[in-house]
N, C-alpha and C. Protein backbone atom coordinates (compact mmCIF):
# COMPACT_ATOMS: atom_id res chain seq x y z
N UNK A 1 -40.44 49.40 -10.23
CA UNK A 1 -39.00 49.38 -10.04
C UNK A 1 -38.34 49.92 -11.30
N UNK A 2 -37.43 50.80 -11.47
CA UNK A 2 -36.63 51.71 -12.57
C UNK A 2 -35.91 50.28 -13.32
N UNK A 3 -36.20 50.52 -14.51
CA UNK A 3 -35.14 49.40 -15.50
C UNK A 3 -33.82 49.48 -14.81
N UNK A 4 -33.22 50.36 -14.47
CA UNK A 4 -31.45 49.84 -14.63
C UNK A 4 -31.27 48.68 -12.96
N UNK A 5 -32.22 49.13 -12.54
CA UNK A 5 -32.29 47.78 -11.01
C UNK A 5 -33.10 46.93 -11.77
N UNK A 6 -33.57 46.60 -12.77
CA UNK A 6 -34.07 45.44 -13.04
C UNK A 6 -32.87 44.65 -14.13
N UNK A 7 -32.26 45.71 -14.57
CA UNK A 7 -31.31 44.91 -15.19
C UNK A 7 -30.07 44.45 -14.63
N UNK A 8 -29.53 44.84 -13.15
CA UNK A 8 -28.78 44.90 -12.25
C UNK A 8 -29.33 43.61 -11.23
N UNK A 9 -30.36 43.42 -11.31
CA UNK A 9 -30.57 41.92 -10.47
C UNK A 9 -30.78 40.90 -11.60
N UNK A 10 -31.26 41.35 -12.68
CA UNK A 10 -30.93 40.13 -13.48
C UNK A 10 -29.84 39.81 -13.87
N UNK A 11 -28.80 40.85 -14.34
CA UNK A 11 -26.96 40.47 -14.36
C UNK A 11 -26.89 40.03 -13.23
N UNK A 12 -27.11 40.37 -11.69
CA UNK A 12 -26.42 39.67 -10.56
C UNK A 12 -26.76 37.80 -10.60
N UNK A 13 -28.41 38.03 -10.76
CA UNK A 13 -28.67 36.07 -10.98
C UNK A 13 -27.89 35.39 -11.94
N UNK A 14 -28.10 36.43 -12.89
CA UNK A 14 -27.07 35.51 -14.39
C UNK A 14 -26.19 35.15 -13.79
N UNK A 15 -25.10 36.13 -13.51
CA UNK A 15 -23.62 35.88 -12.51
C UNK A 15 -23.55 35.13 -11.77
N UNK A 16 -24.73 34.53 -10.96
CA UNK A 16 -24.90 33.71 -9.58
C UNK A 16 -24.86 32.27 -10.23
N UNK A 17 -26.13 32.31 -11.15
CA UNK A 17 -26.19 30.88 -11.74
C UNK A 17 -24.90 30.50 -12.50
N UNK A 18 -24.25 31.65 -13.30
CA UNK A 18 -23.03 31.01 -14.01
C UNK A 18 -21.92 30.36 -13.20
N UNK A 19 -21.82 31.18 -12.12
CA UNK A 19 -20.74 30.65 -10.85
C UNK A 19 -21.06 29.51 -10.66
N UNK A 20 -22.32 29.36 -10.44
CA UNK A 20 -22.79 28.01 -9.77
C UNK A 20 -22.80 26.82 -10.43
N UNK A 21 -23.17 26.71 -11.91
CA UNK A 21 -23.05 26.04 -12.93
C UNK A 21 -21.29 25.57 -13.59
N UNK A 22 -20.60 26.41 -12.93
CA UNK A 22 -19.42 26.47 -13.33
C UNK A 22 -18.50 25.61 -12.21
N UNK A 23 -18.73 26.06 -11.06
CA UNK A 23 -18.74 25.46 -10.28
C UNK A 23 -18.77 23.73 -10.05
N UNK A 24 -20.21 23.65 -10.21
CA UNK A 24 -20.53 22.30 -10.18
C UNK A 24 -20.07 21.30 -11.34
N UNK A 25 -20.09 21.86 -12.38
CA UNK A 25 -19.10 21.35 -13.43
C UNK A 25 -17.79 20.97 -13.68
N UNK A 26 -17.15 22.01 -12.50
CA UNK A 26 -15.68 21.69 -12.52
C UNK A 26 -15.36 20.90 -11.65
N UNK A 27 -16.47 20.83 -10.54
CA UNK A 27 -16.14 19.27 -9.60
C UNK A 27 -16.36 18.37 -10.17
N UNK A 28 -17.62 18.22 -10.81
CA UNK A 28 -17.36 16.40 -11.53
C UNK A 28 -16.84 16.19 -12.26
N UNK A 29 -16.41 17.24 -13.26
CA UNK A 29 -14.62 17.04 -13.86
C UNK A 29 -14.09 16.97 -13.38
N UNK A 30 -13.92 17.42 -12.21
CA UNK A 30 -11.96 16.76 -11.38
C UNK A 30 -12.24 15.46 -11.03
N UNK A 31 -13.31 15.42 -10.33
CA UNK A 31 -13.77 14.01 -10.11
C UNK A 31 -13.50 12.98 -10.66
N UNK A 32 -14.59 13.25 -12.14
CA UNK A 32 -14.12 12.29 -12.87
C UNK A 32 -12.91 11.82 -13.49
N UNK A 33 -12.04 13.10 -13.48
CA UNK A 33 -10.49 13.29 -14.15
C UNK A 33 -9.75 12.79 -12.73
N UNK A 34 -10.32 12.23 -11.67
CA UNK A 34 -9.49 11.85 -10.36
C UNK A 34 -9.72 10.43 -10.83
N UNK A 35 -11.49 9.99 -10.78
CA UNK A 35 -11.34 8.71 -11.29
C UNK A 35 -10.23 7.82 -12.59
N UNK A 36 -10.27 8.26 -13.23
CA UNK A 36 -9.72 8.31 -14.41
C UNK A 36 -8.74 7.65 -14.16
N UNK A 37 -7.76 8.77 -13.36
CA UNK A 37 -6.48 8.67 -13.37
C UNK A 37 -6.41 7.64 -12.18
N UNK A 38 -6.79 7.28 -11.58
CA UNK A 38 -7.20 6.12 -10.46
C UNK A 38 -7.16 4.90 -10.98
N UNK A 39 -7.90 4.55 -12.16
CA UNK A 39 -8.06 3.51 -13.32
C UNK A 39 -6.89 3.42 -13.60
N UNK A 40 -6.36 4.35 -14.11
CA UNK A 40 -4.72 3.97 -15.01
C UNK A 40 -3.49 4.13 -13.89
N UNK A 41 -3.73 4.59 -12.71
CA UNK A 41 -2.47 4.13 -11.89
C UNK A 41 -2.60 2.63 -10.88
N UNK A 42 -3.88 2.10 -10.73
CA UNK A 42 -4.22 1.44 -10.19
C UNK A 42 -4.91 -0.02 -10.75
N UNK A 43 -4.18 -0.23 -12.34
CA UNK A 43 -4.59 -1.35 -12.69
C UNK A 43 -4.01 -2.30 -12.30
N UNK A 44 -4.33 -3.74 -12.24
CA UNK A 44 -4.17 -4.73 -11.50
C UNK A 44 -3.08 -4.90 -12.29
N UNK A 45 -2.19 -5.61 -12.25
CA UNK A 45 -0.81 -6.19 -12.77
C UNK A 45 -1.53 -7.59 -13.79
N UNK A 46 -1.07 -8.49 -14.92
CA UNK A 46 -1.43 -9.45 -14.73
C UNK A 46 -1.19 -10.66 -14.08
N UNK A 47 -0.16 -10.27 -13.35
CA UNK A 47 -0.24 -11.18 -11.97
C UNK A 47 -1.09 -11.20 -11.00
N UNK A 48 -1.14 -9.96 -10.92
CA UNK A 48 -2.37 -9.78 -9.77
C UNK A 48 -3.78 -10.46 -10.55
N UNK A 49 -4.12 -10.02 -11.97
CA UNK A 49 -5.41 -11.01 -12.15
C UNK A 49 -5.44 -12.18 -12.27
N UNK A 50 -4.69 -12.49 -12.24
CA UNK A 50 -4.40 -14.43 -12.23
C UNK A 50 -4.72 -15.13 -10.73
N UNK A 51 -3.91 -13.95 -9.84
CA UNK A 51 -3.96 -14.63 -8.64
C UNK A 51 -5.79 -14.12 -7.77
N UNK A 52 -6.45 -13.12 -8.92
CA UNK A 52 -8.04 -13.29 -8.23
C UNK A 52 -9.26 -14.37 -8.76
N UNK A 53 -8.21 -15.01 -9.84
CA UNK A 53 -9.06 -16.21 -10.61
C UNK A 53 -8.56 -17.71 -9.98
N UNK A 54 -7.58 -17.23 -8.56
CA UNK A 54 -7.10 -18.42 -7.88
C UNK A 54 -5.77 -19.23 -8.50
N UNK A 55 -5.43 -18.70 -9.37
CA UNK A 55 -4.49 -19.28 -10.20
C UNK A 55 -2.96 -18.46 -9.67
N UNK A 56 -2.28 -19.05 -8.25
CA UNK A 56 -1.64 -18.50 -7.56
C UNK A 56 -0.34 -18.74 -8.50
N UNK A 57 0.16 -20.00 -8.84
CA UNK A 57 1.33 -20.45 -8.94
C UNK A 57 1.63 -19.86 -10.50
N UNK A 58 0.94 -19.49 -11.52
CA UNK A 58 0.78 -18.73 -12.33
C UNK A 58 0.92 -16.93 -12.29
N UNK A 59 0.64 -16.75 -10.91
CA UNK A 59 0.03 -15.22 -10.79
C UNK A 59 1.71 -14.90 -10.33
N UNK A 60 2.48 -16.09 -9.62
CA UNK A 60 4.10 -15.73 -8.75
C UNK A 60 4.58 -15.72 -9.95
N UNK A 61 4.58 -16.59 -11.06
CA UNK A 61 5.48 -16.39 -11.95
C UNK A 61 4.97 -15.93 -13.12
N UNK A 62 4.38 -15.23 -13.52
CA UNK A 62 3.86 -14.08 -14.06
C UNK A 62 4.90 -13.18 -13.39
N UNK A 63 4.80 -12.52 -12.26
CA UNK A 63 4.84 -11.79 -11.49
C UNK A 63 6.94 -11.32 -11.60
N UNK A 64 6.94 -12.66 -11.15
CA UNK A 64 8.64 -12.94 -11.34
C UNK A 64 9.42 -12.54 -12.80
N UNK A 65 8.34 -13.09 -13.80
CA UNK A 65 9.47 -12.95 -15.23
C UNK A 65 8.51 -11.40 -15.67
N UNK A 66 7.77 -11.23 -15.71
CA UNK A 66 7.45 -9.85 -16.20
C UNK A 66 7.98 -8.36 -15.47
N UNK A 67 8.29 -8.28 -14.43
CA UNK A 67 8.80 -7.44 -13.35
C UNK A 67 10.20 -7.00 -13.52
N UNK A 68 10.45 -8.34 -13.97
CA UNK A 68 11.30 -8.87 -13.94
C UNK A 68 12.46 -8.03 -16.11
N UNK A 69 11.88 -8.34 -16.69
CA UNK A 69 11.69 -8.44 -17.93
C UNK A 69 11.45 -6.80 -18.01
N UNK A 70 10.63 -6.09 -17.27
CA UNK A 70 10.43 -4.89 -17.52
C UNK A 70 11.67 -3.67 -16.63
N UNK A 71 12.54 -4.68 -15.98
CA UNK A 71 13.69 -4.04 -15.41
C UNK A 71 12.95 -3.00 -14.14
N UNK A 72 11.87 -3.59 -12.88
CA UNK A 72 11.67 -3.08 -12.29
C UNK A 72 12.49 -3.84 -11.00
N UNK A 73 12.78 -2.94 -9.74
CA UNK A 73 13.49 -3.41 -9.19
C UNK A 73 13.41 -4.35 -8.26
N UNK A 74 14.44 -5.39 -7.42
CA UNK A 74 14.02 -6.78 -7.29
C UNK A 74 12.68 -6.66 -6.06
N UNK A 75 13.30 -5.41 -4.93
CA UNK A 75 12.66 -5.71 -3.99
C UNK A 75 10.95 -5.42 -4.55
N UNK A 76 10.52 -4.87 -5.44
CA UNK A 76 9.54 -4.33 -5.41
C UNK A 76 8.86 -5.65 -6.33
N UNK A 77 9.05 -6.34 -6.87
CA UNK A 77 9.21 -7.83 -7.27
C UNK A 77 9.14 -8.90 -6.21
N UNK A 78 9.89 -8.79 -5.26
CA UNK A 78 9.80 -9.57 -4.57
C UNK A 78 8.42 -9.67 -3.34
N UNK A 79 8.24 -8.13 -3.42
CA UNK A 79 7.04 -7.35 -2.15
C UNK A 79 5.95 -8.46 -3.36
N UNK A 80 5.60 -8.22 -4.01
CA UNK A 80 4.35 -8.59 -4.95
C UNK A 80 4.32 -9.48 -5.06
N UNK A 81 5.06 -10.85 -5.51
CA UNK A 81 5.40 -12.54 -5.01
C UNK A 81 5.25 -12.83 -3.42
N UNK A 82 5.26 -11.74 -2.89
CA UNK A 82 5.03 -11.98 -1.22
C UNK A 82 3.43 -11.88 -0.80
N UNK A 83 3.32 -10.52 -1.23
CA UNK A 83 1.56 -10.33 -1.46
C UNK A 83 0.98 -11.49 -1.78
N UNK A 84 1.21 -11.88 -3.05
CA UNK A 84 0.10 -12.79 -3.80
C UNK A 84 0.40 -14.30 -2.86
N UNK A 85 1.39 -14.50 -2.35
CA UNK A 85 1.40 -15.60 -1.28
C UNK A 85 0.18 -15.81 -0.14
N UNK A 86 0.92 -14.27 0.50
CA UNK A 86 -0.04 -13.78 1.76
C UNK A 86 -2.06 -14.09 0.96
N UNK A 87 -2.02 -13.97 -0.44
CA UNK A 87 -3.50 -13.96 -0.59
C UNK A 87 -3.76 -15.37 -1.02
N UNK A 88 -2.27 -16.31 -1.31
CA UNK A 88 -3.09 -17.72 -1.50
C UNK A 88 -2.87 -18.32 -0.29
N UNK A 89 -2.70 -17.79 1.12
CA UNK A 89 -2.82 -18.13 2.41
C UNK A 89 -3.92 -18.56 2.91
N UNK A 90 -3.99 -16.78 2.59
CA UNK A 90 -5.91 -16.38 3.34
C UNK A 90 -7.01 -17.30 2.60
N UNK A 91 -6.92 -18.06 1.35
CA UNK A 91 -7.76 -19.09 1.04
C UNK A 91 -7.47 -19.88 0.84
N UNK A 92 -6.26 -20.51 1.11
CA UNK A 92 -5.99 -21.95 1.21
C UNK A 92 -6.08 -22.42 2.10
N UNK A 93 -6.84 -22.75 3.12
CA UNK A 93 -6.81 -22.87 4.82
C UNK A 93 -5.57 -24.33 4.97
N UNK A 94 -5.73 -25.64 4.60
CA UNK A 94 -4.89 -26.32 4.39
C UNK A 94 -4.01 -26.47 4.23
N UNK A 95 -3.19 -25.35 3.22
CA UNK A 95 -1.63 -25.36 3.01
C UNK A 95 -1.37 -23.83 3.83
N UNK A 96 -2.00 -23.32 4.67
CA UNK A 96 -2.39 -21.64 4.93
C UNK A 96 -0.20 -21.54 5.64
N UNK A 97 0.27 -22.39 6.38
CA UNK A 97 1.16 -21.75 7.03
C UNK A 97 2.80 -22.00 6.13
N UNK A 98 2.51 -22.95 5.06
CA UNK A 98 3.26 -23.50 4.33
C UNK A 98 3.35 -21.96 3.07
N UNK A 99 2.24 -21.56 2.77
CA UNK A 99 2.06 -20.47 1.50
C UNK A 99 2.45 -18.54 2.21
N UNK A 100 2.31 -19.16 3.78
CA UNK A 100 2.64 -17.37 4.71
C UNK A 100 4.09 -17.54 4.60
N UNK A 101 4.75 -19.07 5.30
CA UNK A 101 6.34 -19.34 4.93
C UNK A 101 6.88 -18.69 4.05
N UNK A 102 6.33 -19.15 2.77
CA UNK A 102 6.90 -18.63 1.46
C UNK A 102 6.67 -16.91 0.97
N UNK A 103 5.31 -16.60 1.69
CA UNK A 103 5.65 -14.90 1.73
C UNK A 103 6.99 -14.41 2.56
N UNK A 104 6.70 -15.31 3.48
CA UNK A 104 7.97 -14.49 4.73
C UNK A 104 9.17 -14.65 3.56
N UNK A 105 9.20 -15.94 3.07
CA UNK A 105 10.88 -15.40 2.28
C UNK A 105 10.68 -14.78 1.44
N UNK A 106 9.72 -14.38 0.68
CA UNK A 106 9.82 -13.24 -0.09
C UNK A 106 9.88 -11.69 0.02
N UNK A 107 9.22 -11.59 1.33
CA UNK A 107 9.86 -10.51 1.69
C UNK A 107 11.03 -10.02 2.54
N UNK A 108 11.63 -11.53 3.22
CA UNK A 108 12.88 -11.21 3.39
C UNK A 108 13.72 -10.84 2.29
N UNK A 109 13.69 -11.46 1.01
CA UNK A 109 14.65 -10.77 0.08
C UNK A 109 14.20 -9.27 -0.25
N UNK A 110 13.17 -8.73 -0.62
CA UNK A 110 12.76 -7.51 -0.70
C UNK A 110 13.70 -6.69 0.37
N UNK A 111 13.62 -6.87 1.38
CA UNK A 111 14.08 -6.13 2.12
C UNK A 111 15.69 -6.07 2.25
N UNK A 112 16.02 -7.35 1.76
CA UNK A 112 17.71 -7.63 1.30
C UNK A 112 17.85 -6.93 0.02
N UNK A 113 17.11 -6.31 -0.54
CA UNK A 113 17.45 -6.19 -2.10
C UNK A 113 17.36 -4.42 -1.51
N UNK A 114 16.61 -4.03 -0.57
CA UNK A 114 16.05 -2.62 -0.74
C UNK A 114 16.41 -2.29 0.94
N UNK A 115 17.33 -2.57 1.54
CA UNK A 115 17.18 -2.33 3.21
C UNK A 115 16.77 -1.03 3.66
N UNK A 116 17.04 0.14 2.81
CA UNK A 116 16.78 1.43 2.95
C UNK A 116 15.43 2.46 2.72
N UNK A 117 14.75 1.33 2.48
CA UNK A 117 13.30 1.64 1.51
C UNK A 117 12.13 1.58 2.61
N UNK A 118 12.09 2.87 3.20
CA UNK A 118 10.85 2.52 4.40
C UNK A 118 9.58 2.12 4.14
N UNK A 119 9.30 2.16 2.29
CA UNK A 119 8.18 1.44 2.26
C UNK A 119 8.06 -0.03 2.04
N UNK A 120 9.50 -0.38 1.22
CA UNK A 120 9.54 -1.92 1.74
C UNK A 120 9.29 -2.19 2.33
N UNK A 121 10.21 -1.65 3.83
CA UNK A 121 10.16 -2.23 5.34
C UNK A 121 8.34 -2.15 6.17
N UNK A 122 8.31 -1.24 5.23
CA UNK A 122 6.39 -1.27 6.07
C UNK A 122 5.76 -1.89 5.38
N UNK A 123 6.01 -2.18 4.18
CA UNK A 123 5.19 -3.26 3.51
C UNK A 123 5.60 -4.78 4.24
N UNK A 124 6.94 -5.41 4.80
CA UNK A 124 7.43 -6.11 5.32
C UNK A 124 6.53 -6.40 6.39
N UNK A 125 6.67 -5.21 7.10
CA UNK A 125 6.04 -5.43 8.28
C UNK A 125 4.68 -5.34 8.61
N UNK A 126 4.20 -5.69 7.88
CA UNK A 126 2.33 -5.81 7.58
C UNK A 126 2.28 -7.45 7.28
N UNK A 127 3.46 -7.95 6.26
CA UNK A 127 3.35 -9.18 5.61
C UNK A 127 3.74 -10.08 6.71
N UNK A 128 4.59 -9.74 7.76
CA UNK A 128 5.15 -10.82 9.08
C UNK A 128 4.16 -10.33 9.28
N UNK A 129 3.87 -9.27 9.87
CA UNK A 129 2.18 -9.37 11.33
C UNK A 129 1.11 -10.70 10.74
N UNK A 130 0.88 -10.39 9.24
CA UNK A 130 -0.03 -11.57 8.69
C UNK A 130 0.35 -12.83 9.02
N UNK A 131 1.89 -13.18 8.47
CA UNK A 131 2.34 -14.55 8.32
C UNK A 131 2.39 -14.68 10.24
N UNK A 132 2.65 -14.27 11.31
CA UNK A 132 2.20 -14.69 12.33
C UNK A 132 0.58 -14.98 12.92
N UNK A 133 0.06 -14.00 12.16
CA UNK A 133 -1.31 -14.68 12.70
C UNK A 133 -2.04 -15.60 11.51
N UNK A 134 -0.98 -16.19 11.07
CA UNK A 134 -1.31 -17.47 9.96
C UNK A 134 -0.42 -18.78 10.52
N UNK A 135 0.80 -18.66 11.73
CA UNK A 135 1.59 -19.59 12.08
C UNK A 135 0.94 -19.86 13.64
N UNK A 136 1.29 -21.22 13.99
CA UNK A 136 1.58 -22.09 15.13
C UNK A 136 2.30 -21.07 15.84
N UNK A 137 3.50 -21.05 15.05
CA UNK A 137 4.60 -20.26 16.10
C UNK A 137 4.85 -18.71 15.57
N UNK A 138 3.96 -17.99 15.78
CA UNK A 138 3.33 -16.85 15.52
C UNK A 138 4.46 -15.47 16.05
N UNK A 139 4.89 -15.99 16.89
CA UNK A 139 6.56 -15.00 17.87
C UNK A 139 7.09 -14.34 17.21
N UNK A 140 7.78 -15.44 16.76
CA UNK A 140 9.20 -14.80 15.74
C UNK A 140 8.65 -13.72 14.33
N UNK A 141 7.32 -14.28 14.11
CA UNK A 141 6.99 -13.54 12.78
C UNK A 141 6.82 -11.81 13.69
N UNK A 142 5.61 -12.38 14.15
CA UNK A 142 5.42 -10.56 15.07
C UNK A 142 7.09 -9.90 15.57
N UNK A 143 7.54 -10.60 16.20
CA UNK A 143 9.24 -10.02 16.80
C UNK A 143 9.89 -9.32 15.10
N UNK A 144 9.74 -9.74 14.22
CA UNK A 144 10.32 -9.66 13.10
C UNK A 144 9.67 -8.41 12.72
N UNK A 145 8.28 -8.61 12.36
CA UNK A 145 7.53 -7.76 12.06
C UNK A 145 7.95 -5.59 12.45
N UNK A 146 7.55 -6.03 14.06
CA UNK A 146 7.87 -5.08 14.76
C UNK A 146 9.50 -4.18 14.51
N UNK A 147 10.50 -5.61 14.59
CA UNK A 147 11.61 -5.17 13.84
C UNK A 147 11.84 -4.12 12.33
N UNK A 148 10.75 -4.64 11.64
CA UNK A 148 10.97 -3.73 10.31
C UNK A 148 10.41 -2.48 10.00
N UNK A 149 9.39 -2.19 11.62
CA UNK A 149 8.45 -1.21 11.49
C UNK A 149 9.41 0.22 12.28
N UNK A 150 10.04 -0.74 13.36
CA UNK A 150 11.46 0.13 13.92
C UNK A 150 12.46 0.65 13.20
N UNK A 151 12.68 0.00 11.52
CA UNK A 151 13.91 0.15 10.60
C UNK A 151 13.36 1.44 10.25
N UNK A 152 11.76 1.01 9.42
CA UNK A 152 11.02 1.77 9.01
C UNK A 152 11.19 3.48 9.40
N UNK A 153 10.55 3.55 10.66
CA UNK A 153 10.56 4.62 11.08
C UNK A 153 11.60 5.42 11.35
N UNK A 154 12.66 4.39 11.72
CA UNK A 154 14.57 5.07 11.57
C UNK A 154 14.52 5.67 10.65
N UNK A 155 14.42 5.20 9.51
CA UNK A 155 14.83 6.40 8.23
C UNK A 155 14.05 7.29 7.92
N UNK A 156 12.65 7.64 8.19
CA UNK A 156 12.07 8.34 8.34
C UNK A 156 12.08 9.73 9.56
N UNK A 157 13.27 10.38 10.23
CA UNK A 157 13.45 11.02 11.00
C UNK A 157 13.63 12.46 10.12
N UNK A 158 14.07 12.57 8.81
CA UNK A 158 14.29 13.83 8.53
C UNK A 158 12.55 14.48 7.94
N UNK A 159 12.31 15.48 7.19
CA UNK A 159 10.90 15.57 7.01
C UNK A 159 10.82 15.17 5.10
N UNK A 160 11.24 14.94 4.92
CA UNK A 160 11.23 14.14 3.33
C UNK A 160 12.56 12.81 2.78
N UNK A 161 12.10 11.98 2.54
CA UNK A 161 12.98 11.06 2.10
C UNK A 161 13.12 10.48 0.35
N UNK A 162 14.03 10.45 0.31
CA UNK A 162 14.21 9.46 -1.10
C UNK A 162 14.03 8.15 -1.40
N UNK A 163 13.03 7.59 -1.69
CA UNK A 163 12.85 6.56 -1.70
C UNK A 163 13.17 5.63 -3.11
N UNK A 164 13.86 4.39 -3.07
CA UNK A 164 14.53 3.32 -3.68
C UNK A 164 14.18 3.50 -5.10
N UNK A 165 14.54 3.81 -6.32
CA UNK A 165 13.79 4.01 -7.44
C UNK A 165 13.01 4.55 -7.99
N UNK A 166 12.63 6.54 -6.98
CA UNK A 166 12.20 6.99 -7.58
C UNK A 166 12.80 8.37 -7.19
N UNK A 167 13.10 9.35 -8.24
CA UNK A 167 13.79 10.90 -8.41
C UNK A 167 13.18 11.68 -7.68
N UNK A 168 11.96 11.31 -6.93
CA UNK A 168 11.51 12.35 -5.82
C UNK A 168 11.14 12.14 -4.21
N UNK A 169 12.09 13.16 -3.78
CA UNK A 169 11.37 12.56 -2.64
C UNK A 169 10.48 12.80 -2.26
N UNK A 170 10.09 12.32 -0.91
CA UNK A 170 8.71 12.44 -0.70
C UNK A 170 8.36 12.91 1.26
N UNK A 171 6.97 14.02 1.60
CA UNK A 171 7.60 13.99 2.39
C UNK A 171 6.95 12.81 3.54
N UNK A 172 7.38 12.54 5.10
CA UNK A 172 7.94 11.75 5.89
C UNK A 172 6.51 11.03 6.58
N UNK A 173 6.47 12.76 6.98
CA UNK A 173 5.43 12.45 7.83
C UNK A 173 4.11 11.81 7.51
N UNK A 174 3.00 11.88 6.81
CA UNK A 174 2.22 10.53 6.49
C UNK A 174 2.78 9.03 6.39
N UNK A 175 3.99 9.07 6.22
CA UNK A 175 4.27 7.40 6.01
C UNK A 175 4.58 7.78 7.45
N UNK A 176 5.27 8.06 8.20
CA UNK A 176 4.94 8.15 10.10
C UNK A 176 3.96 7.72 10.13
N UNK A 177 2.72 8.47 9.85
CA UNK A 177 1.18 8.18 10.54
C UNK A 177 0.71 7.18 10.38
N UNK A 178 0.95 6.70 8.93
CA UNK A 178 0.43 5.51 8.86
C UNK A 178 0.94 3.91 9.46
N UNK A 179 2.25 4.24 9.44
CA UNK A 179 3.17 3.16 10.37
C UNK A 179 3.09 2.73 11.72
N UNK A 180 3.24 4.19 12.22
CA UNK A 180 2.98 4.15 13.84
C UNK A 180 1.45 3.36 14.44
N UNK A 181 0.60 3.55 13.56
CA UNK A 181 -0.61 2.72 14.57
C UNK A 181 -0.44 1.52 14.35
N UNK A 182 -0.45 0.82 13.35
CA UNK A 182 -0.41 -0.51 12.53
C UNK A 182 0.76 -1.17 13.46
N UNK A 183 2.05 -0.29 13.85
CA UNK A 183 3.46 -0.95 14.39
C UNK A 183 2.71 -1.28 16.05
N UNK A 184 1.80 -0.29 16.52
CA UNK A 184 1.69 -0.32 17.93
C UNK A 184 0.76 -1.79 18.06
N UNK A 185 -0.12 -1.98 17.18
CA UNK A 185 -1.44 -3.31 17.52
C UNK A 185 -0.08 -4.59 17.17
N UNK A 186 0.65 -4.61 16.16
CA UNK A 186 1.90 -5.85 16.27
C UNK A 186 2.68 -5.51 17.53
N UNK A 187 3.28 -4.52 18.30
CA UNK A 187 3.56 -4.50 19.50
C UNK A 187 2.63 -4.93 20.27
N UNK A 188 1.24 -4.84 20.11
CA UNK A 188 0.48 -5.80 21.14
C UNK A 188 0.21 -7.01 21.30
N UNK A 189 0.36 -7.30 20.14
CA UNK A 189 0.62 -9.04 20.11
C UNK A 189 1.51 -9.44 20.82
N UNK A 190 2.67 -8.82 20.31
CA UNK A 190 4.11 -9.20 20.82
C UNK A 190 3.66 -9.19 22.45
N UNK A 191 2.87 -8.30 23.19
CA UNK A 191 3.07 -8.27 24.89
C UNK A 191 2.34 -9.27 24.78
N UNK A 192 1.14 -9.30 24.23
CA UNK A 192 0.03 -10.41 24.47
C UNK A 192 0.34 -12.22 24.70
N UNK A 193 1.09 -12.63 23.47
CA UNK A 193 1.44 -13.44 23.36
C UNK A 193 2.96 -14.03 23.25
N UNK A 194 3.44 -13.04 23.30
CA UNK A 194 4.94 -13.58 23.43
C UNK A 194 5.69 -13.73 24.61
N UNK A 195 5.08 -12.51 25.32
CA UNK A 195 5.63 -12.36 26.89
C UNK A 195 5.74 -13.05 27.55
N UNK A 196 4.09 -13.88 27.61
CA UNK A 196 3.84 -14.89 28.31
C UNK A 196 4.68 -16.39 27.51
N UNK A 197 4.81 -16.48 26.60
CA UNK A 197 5.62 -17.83 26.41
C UNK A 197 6.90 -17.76 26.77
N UNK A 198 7.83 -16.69 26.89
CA UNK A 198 8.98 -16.77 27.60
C UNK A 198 9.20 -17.39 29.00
């Protein structure tokens, strides 16, 4: 075979392997530069670690004066005192409908503080679907629920919205997608069990 084709398939492999090497390098850098940034947007609050060491009544007021203290706004304060309720529910079996109570009012104020905030309202309406299938009288929470998933999706009709405290909007449709299934299984409750108690 003439040198200049031998040096012409060895530049082409060089070229092949460098692509390839380059390549594969720059995915587990993004990767890892995805992880990364995953770590630092997604650290636990220290409320939130209080309330995974069970230490609920500590983790709400943590939660309350630091949020609070850092001038973030009420409803989004109030969503997170509601959360950490909803999680000293799910393991308190004993006090379980007394600790969903106290989420439900916490995210009724959230939603008094933020009425316009469709992610409030879908965060709302995840926290009633729970606090009903944590109550006796399970109705009113789902009826409620369903209610905030309807607010929800109201303001969501144009294709990007502004949402409560932050300079960008954002656009619509994924918070649609994700609403709409979650709203339809609390509409099934609601036929399931409410219909019939009327």
């Amino acid at each position: 075979m003439p040198r200049i084709f031998q040096s012409k398939i060895g530049s082409g492999v060089l070229w092949v392997v460098t692509v390839v090497l380059v390549s594969v390098g720059a995915y587990f850098g993004g990767w890892y530069a995805e992880a990364k940034y995953e770590d630092l947007t997604e650290t636990p609050s220290p409320g939130w670690k209080l309330a995974k060491q069970g230490r609920f009544d500590e983790a709400i007021q943590t939660v309350l004066d630091d949020r609070r203290k850092e001038g973030l706004p009420d409803a989004e304060t109030y969503s997170e005192a509601g959360v950490i309720y909803l999680e000293w529910a799910k393991k308190d079996l004993a006090n379980r409908e007394r600790w969903a109570q106290q989420a439900a009012s916490y995210y009724d104020m959230a939603v008094a503080s933020a009425p316009k905030d469709p992610l409030i309202l879908e965060g709302a309406m995840d926290a009633f679907s729970r606090v009903g299938d944590y109550s006796e009288k399970s109705c009113p929470y789902y009826e409620k629920a369903v209610g905030f998933g309807e607010a929800a999706l109201a303001l969501l009709q144009s294709s990007t919205v502004m949402i409560d405290g932050d300079p960008r909007s954002r656009p619509t449709q994924p918070i649609k997608e994700a609403i709409q299934p979650r709203l339809r299984r609390i509409r099934d409750k609601v036929e399931a069990w409410c219909k019939k108690a009327s």
